[in-house]
N, C-alpha and C. Protein backbone atom coordinates (compact mmCIF):
# COMPACT_ATOMS: atom_id res chain seq x y z
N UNK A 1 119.58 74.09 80.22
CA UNK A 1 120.30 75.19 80.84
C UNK A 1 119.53 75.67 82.07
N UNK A 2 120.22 75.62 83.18
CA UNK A 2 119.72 76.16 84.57
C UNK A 2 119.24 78.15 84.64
N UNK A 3 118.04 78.19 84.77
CA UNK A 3 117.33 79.73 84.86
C UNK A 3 118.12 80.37 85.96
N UNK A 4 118.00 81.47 86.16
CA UNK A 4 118.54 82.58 87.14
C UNK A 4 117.94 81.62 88.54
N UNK A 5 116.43 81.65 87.93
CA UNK A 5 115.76 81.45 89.03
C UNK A 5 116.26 80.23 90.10
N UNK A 6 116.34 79.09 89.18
CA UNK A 6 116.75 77.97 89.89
C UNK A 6 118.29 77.91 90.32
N UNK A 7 119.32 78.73 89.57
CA UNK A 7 120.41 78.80 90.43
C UNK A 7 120.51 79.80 91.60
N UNK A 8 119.97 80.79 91.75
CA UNK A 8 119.90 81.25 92.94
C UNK A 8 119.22 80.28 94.18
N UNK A 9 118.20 79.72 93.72
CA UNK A 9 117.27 78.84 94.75
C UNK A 9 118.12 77.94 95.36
N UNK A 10 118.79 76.79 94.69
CA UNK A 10 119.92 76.23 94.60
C UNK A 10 121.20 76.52 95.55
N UNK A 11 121.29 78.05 95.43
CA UNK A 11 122.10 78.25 96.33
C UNK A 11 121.91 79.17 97.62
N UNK A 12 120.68 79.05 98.08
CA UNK A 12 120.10 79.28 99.48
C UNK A 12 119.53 80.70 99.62
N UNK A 13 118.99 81.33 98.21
CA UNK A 13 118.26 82.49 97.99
C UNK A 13 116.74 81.87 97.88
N UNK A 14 116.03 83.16 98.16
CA UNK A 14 114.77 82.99 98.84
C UNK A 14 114.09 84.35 97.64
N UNK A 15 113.09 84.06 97.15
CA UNK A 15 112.60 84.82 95.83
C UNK A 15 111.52 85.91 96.28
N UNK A 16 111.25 87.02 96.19
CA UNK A 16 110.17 88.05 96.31
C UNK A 16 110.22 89.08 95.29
N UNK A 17 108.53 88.86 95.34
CA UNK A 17 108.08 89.57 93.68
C UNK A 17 108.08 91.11 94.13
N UNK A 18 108.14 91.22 93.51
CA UNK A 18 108.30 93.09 92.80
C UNK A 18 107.30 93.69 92.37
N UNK A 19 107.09 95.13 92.67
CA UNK A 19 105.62 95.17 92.01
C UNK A 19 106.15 96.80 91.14
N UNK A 20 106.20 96.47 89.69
CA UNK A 20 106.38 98.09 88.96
C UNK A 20 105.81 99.02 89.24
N UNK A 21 105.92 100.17 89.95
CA UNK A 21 105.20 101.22 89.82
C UNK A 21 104.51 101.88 88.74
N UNK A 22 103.98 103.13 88.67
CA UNK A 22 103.49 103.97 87.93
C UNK A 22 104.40 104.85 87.73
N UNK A 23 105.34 104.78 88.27
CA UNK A 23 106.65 105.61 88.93
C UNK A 23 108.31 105.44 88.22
N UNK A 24 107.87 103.99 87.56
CA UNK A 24 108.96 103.29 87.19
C UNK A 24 110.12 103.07 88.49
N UNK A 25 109.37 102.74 89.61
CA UNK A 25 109.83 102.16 90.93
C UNK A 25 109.49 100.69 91.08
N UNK A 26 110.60 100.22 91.91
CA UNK A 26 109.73 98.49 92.29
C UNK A 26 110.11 99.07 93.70
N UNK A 27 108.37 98.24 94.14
CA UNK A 27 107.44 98.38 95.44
C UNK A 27 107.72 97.03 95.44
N UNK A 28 107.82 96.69 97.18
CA UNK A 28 108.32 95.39 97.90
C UNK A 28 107.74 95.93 99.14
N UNK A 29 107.31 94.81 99.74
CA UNK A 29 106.53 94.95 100.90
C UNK A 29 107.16 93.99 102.05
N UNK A 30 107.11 94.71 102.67
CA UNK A 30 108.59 94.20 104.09
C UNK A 30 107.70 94.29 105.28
N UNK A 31 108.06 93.80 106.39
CA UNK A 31 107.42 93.59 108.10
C UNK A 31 108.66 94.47 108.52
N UNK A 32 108.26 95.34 109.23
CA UNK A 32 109.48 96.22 110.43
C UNK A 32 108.81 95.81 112.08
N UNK A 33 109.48 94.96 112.96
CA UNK A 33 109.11 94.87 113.93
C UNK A 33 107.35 94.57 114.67
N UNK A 34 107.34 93.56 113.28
CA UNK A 34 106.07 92.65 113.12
C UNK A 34 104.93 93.86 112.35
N UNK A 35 105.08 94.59 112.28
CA UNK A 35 104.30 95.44 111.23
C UNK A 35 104.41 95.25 109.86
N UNK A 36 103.76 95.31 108.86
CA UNK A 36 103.61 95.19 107.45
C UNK A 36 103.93 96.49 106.90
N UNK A 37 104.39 96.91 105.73
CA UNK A 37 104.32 98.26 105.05
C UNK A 37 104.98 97.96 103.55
N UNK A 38 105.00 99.06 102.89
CA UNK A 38 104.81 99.24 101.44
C UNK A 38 106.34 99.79 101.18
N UNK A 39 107.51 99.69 100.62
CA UNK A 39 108.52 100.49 100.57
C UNK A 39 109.20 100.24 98.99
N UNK A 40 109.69 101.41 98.51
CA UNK A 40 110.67 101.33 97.85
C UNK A 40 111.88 100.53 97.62
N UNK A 41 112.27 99.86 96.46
CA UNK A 41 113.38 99.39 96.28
C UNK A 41 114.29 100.62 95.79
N UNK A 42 115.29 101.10 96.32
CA UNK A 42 116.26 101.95 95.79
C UNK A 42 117.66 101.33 95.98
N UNK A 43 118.56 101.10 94.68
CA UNK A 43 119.64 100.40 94.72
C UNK A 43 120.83 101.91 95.06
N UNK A 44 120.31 103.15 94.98
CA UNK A 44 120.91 104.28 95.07
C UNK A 44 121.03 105.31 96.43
N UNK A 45 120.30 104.17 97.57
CA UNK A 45 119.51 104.64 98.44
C UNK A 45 120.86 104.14 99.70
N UNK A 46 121.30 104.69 100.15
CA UNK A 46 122.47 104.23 101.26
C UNK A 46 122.18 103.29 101.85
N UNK A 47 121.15 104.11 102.34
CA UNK A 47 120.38 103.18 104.04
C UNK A 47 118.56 103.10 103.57
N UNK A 48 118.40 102.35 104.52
CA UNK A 48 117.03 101.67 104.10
C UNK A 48 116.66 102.80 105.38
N UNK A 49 115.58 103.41 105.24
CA UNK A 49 115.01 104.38 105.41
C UNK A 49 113.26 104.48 106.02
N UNK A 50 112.77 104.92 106.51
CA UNK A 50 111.19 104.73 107.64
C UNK A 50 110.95 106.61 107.29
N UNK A 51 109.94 106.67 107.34
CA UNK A 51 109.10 108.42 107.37
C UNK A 51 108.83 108.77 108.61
N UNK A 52 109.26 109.65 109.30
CA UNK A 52 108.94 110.04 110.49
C UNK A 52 107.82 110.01 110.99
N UNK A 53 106.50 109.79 109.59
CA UNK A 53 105.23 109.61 110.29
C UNK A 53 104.77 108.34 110.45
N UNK A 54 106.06 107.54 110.02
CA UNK A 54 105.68 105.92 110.87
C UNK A 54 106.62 105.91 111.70
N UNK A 55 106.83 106.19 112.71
CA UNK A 55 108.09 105.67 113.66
C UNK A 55 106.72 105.11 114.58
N UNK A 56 106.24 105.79 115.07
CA UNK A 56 105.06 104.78 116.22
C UNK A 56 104.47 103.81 115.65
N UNK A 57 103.97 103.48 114.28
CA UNK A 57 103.74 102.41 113.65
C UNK A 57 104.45 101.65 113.58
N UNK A 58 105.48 101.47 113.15
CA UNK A 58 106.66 100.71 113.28
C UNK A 58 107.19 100.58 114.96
N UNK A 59 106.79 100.95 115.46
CA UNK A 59 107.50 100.81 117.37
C UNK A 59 109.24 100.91 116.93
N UNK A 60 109.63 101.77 116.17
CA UNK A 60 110.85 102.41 116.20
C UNK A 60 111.05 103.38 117.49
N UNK A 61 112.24 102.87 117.93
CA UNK A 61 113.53 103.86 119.21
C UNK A 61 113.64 104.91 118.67
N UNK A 62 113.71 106.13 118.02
CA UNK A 62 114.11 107.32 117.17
C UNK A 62 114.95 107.88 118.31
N UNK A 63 116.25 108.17 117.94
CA UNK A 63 117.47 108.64 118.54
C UNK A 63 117.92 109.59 117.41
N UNK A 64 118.55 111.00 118.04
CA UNK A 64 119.04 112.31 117.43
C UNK A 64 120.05 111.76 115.94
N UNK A 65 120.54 112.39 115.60
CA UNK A 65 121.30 111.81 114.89
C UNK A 65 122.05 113.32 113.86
N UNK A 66 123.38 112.80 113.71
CA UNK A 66 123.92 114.52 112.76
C UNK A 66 124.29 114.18 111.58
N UNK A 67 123.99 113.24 111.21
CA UNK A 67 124.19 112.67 109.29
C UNK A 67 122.74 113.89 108.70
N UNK A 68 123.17 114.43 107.95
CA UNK A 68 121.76 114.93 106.89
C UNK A 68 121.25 113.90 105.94
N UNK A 69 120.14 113.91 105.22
CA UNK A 69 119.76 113.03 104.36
C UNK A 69 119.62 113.70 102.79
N UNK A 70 120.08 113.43 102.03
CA UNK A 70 119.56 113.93 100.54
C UNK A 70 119.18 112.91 99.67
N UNK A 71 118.41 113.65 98.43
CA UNK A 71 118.21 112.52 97.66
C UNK A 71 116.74 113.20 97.02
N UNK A 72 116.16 112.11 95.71
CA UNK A 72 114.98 113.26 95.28
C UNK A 72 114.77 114.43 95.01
N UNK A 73 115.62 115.11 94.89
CA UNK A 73 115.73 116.34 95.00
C UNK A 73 115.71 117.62 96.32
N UNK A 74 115.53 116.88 97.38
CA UNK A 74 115.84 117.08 98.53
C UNK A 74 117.08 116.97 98.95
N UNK A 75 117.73 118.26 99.97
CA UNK A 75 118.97 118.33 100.48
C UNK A 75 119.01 118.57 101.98
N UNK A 76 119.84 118.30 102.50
CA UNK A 76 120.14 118.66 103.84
C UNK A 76 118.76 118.23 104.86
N UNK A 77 118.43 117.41 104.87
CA UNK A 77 117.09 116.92 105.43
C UNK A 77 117.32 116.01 107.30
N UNK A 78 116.83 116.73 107.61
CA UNK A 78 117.36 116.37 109.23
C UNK A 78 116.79 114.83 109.63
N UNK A 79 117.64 114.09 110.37
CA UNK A 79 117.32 112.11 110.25
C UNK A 79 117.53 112.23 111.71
N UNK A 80 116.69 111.29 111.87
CA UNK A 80 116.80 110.71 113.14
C UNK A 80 117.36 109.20 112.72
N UNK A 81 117.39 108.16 113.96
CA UNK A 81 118.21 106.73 113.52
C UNK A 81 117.25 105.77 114.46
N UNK A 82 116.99 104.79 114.31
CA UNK A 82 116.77 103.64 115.19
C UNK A 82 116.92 102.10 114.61
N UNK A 83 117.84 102.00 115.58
CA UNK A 83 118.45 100.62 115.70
C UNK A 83 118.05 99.42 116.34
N UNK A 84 118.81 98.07 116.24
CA UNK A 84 118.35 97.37 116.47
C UNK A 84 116.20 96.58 116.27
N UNK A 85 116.37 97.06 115.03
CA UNK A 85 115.01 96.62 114.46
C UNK A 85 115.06 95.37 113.68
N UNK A 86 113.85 94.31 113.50
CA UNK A 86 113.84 93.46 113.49
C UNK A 86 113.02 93.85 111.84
N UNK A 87 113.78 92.91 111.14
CA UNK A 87 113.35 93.38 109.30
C UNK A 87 112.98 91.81 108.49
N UNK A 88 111.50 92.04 107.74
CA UNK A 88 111.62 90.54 107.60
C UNK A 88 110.91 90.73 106.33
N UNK A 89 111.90 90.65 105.08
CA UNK A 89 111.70 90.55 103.75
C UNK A 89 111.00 89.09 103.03
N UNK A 90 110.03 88.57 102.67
CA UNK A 90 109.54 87.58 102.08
C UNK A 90 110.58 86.24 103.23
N UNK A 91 111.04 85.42 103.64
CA UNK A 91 111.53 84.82 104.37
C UNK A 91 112.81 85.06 104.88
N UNK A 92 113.30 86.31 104.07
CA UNK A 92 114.96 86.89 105.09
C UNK A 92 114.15 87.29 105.91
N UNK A 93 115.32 87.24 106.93
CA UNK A 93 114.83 88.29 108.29
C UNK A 93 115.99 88.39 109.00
N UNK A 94 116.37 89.84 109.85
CA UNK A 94 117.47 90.12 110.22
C UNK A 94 116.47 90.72 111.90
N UNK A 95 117.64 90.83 113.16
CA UNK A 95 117.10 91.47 114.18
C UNK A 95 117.87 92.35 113.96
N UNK A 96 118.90 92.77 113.88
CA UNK A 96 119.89 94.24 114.03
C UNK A 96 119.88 94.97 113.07
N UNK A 97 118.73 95.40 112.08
CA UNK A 97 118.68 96.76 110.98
C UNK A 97 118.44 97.84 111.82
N UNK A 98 119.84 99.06 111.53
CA UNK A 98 119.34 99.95 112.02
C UNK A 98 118.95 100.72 110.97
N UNK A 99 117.93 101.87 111.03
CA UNK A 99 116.92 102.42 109.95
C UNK A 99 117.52 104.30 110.34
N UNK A 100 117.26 104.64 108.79
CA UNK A 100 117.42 106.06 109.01
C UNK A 100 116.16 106.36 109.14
N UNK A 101 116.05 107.88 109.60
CA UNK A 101 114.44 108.10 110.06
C UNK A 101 114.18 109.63 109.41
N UNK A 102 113.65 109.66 108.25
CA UNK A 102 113.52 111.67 107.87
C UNK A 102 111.96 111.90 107.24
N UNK A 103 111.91 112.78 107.05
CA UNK A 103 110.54 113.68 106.11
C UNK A 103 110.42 112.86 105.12
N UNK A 104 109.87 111.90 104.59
CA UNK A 104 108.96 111.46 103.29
C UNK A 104 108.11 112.10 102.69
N UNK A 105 107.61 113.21 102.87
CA UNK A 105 107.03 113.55 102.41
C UNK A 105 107.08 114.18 100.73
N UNK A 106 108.22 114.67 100.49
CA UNK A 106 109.00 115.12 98.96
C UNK A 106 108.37 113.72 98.35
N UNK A 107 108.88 112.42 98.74
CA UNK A 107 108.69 111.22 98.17
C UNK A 107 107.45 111.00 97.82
N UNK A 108 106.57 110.83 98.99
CA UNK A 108 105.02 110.72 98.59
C UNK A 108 104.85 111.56 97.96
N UNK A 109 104.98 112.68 97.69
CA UNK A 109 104.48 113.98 97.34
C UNK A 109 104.13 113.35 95.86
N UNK A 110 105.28 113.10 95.22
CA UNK A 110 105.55 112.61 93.64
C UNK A 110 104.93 111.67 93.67
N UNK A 111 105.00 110.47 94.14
CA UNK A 111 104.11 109.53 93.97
C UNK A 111 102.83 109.29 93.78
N UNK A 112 101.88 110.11 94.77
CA UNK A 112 100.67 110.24 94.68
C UNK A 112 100.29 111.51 93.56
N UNK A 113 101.87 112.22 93.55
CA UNK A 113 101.24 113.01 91.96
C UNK A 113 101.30 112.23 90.27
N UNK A 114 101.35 111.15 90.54
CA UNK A 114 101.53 110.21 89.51
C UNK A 114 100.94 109.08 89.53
N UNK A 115 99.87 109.08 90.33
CA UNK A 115 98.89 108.30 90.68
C UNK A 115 99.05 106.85 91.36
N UNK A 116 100.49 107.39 92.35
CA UNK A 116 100.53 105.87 92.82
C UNK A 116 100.38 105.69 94.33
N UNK A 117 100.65 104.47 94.63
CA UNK A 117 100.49 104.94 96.13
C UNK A 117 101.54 104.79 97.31
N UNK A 118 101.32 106.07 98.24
CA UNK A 118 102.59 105.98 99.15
C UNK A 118 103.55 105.52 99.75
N UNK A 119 104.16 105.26 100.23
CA UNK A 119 104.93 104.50 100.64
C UNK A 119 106.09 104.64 102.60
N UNK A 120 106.02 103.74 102.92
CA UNK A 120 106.53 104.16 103.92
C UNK A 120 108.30 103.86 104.21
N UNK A 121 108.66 103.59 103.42
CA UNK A 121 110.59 103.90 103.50
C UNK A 121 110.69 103.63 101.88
N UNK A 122 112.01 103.28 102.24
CA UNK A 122 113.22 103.05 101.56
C UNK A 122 113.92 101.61 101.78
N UNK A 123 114.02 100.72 101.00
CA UNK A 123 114.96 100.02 101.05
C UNK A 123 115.99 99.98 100.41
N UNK A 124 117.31 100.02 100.95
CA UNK A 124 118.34 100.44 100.49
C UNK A 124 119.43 99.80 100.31
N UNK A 125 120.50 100.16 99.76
CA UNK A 125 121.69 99.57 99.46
C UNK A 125 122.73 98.27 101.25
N UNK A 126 121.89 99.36 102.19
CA UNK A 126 122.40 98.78 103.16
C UNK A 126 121.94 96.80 103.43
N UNK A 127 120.71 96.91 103.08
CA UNK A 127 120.12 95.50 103.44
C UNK A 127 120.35 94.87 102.21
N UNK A 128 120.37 95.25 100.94
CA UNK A 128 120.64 94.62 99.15
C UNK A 128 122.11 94.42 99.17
N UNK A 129 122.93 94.52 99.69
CA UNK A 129 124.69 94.38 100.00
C UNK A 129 124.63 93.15 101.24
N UNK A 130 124.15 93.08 102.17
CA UNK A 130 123.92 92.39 103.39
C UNK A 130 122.92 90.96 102.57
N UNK A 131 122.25 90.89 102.01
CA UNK A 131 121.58 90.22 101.67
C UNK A 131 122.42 89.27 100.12
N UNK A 132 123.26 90.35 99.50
CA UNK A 132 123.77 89.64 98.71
C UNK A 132 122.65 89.61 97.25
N UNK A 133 121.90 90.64 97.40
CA UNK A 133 120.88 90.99 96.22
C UNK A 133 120.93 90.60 95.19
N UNK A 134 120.23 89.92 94.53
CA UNK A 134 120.24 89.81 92.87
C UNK A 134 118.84 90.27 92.81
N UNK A 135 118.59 91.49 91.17
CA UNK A 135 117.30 91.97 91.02
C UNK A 135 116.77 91.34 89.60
N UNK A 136 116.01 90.84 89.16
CA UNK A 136 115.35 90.11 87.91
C UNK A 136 114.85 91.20 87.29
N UNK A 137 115.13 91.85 86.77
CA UNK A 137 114.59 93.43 86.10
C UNK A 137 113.33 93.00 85.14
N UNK A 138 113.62 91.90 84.32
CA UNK A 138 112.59 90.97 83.51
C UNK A 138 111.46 90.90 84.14
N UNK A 139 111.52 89.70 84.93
CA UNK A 139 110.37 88.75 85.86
C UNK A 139 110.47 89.68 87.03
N UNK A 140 110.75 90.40 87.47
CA UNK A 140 109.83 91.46 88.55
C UNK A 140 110.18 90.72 89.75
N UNK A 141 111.47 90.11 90.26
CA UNK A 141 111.53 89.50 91.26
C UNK A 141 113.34 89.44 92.42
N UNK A 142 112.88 89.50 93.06
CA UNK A 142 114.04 90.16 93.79
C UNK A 142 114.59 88.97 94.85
N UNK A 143 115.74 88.43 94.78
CA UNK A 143 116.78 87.41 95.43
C UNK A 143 117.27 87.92 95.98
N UNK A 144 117.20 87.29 97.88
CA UNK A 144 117.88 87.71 98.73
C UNK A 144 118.80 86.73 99.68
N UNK A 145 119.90 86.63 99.84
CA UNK A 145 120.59 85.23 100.33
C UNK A 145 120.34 85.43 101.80
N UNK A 146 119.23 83.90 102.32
CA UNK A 146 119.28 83.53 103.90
C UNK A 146 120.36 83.25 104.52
């Protein structure tokens, strides 16, 4: 009988491990515009998401924007947007993600009160729909179609 693993492979998915939090989060580590960083998997998360205190790290455009952000227990949270960013998950890679841009800080806040460590976005429903996501909840490993 053919594994998850090998029928996704099979059919032109590309495999990246997962790392459990302390948090009961899976941490995935992504390149934004040739930079490296640490982010959240959130399947609840709209848009894949950057902390305002990486936009110069990331060489993100940050443009105004009138969507609010909620989530975490946070409401009405003011976003900026930048588009056209270049996103490169274990061998996906896209040039046109555009990224929401708000306060992380609520986020870290919890995290590092639970002894884990920070993080700089969100990956979200926007790129896990685009990608055609399958998540291995088991084996800790996350399928994304090239």
């Amino acid at each position: 009988m053919e594994t998850l693993q090998e029928h996704l492979l099979d059919r032109g998915y590309t495999k990246i491990k997962l790392k459990f939090t302390k948090t009961n989060h899976f941490e995935i580590k992504a390149t934004i515009n040739s930079v490296k960083g640490r982010f959240i998997l959130d399947t609840g998360a709209s848009s894949s998401c950057v902390g305002f205190e990486a936009i110069e790290r990331f060489n993100l455009i940050a443009k105004a924007s009138n969507i609010k952000a909620a989530g975490a227990g946070a409401i009405d949270m003011v976003t900026k947007v930048s588009k056209k960013n270049t996103v490169k998950i274990g061998k996906w890679k896209s040039t046109k993600v555009a990224l929401v841009l708000f306060n992380l800080t609520h986020v870290n806040t919890a995290l590092t009160a639970h002894n884990a460590k920070p993080v700089d976005g969100i990956i979200g429903a926007d790129i896990l729909k685009k990608t055609k996501a399958v998540i291995d909840y088991d084996k800790k490993y996350l399928y994304l179609k090239l």
